[in-house]
Each structure stands twice: as structure tokens, then as C-alpha cells.
C-alpha atoms as a PDB file:
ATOM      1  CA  UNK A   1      81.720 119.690  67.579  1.00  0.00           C
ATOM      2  CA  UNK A   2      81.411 116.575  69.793  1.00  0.00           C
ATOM      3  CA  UNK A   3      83.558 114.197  69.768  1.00  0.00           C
ATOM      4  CA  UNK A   4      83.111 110.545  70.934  1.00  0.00           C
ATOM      5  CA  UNK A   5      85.349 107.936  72.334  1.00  0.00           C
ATOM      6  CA  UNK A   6      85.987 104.470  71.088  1.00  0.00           C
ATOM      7  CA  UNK A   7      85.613 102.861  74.171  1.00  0.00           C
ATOM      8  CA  UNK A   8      88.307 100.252  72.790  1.00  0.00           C
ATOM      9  CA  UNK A   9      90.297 103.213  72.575  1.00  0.00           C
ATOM     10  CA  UNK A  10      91.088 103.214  76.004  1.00  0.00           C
ATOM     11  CA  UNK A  11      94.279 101.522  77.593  1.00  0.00           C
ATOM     12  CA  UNK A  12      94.216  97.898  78.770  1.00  0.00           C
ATOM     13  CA  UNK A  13      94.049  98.757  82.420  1.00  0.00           C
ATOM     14  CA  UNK A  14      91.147 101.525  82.276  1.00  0.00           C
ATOM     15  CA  UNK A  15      88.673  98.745  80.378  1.00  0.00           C
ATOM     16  CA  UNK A  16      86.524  96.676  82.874  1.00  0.00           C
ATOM     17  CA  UNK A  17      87.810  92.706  82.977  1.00  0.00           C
ATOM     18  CA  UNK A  18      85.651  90.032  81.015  1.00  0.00           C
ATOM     19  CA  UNK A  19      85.620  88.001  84.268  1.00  0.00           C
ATOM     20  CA  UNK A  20      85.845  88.002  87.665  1.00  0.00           C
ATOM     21  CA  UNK A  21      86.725  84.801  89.556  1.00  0.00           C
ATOM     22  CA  UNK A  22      84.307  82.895  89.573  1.00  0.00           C
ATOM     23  CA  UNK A  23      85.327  80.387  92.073  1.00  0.00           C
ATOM     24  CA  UNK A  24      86.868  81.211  95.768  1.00  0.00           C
ATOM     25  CA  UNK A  25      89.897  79.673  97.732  1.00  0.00           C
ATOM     26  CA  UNK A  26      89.005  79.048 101.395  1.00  0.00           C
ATOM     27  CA  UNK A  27      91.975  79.699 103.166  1.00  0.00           C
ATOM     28  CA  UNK A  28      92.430  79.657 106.981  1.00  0.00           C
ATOM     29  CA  UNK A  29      94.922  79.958 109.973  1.00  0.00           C
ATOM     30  CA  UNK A  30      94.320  79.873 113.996  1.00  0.00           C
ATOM     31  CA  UNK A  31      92.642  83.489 113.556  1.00  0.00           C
ATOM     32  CA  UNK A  32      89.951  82.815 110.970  1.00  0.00           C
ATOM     33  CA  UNK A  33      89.252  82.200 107.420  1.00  0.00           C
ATOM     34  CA  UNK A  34      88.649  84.106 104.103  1.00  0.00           C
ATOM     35  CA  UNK A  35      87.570  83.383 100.459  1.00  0.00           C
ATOM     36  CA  UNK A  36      89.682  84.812  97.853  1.00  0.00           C
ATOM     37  CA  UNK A  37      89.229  84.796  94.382  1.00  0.00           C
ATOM     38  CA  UNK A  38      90.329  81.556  92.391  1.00  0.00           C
ATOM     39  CA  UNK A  39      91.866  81.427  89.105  1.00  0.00           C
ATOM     40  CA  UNK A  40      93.154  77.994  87.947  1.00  0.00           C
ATOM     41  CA  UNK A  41      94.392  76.009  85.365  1.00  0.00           C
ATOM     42  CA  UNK A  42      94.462  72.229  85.147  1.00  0.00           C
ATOM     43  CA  UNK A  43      92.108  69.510  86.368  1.00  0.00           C
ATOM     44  CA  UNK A  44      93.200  69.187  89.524  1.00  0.00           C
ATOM     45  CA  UNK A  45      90.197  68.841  92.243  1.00  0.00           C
ATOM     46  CA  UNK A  46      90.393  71.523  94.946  1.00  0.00           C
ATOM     47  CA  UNK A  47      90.997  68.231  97.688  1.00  0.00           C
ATOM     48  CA  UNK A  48      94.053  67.425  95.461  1.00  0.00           C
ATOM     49  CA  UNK A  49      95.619  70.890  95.729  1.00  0.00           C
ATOM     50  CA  UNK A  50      98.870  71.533  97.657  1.00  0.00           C
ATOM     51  CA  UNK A  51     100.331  74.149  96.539  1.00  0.00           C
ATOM     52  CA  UNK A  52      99.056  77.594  95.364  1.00  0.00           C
ATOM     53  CA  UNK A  53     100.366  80.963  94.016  1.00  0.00           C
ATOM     54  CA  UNK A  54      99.078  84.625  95.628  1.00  0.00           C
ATOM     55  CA  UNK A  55      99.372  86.510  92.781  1.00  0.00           C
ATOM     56  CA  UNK A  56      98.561  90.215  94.075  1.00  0.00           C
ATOM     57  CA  UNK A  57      97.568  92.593  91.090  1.00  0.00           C
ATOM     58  CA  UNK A  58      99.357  96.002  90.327  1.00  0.00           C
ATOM     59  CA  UNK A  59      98.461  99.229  89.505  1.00  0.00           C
ATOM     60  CA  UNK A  60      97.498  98.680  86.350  1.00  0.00           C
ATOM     61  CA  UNK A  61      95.034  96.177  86.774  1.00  0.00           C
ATOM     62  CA  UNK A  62      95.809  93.907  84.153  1.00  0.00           C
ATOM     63  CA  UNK A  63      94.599  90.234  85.100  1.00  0.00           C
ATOM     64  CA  UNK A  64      95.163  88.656  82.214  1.00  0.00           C
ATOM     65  CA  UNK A  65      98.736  90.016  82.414  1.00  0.00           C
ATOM     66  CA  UNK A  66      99.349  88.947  85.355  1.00  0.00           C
ATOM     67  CA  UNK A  67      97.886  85.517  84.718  1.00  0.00           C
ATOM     68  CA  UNK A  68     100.259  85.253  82.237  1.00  0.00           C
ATOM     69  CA  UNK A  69     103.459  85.692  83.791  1.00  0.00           C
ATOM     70  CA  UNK A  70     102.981  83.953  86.691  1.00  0.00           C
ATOM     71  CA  UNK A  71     101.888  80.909  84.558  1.00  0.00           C
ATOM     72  CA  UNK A  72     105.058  81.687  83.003  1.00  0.00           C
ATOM     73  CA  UNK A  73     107.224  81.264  86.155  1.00  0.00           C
ATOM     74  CA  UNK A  74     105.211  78.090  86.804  1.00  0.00           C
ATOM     75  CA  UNK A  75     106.245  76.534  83.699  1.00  0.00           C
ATOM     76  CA  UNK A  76     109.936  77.725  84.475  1.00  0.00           C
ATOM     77  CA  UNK A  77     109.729  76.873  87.705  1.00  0.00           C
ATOM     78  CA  UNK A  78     108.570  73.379  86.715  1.00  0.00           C
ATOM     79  CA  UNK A  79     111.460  72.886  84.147  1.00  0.00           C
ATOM     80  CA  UNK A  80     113.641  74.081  86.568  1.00  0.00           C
ATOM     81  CA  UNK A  81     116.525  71.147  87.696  1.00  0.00           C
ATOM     82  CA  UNK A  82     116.757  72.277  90.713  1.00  0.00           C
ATOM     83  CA  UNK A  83     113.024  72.163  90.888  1.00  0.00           C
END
């Protein structure tokens, strides 16, 4: 008897992402520069940017998860008094 997998039967963090970053954030200090991987929301123009959030992923690979939440704290964050 064989016996095939659903591959939507996997968990979340074991099923490829639907998309990589498709832009890159240049970002550079006395010893160099790298591109990382941009996500962003908004329509702010890359000149106009001041601020950013290094979101580091976790074990289980979740992007979207992560995406999430820290747009979450953002929107705290914003609504914050003390902000």
C-alpha cells in the first residue's frame, strides 16, 4: 500500500514561501556594505526612508508570521503616547 502526502498537509514552516524579497536594502558602515532583503509596506520612496526594522526570522521560518507581528508592534508603537 502506498501512501501519498498532501503536500498542504505539511506544517506552515516545512512549505517553501510564495516570495522571496524581491527588493534589497543597501546598508553600510566604515567597513563595507551589504544588500539585505526588503520587505515594505507604504509608499514611501527608499530616499525618504529613516527608519527601518531588522526583523531576523526564527526557527520556524514563518515570514508571513513574522511580517505580521512586527507590523503589529509598528502600529502599537505608532499609537503609542509616549511615541
Amino acid at each position: 500500500m502506498n501512501l501519498v502526502m498532501d503536500s498542504d498537509a505539511r506544517p506552515r514552516n516545512e512549505v517553501p514561501v510564495q516570495v522571496v524579497a524581491s527588493e534589497r536594502l543597501i546598508v553600510s558602515n566604515a567597513r563595507g556594505e551589504a544588500a539585505v532583503p526588503l520587505f515594505k509596506g507604504g509608499s514611501a520612496r527608499p530616499t525618504e526612508v529613516t527608519r527601518v526594522v531588522v526583523m531576523l526570522h526564527g526557527r520556524l521560518r514563518d515570514a508571513d508570521a513574522y511580517l505580521q507581528s512586527t507590523q503589529c508592534a509598528r502600529r502599537r508603537r505608532v499609537s503609542s503616547p509616549t511615541a
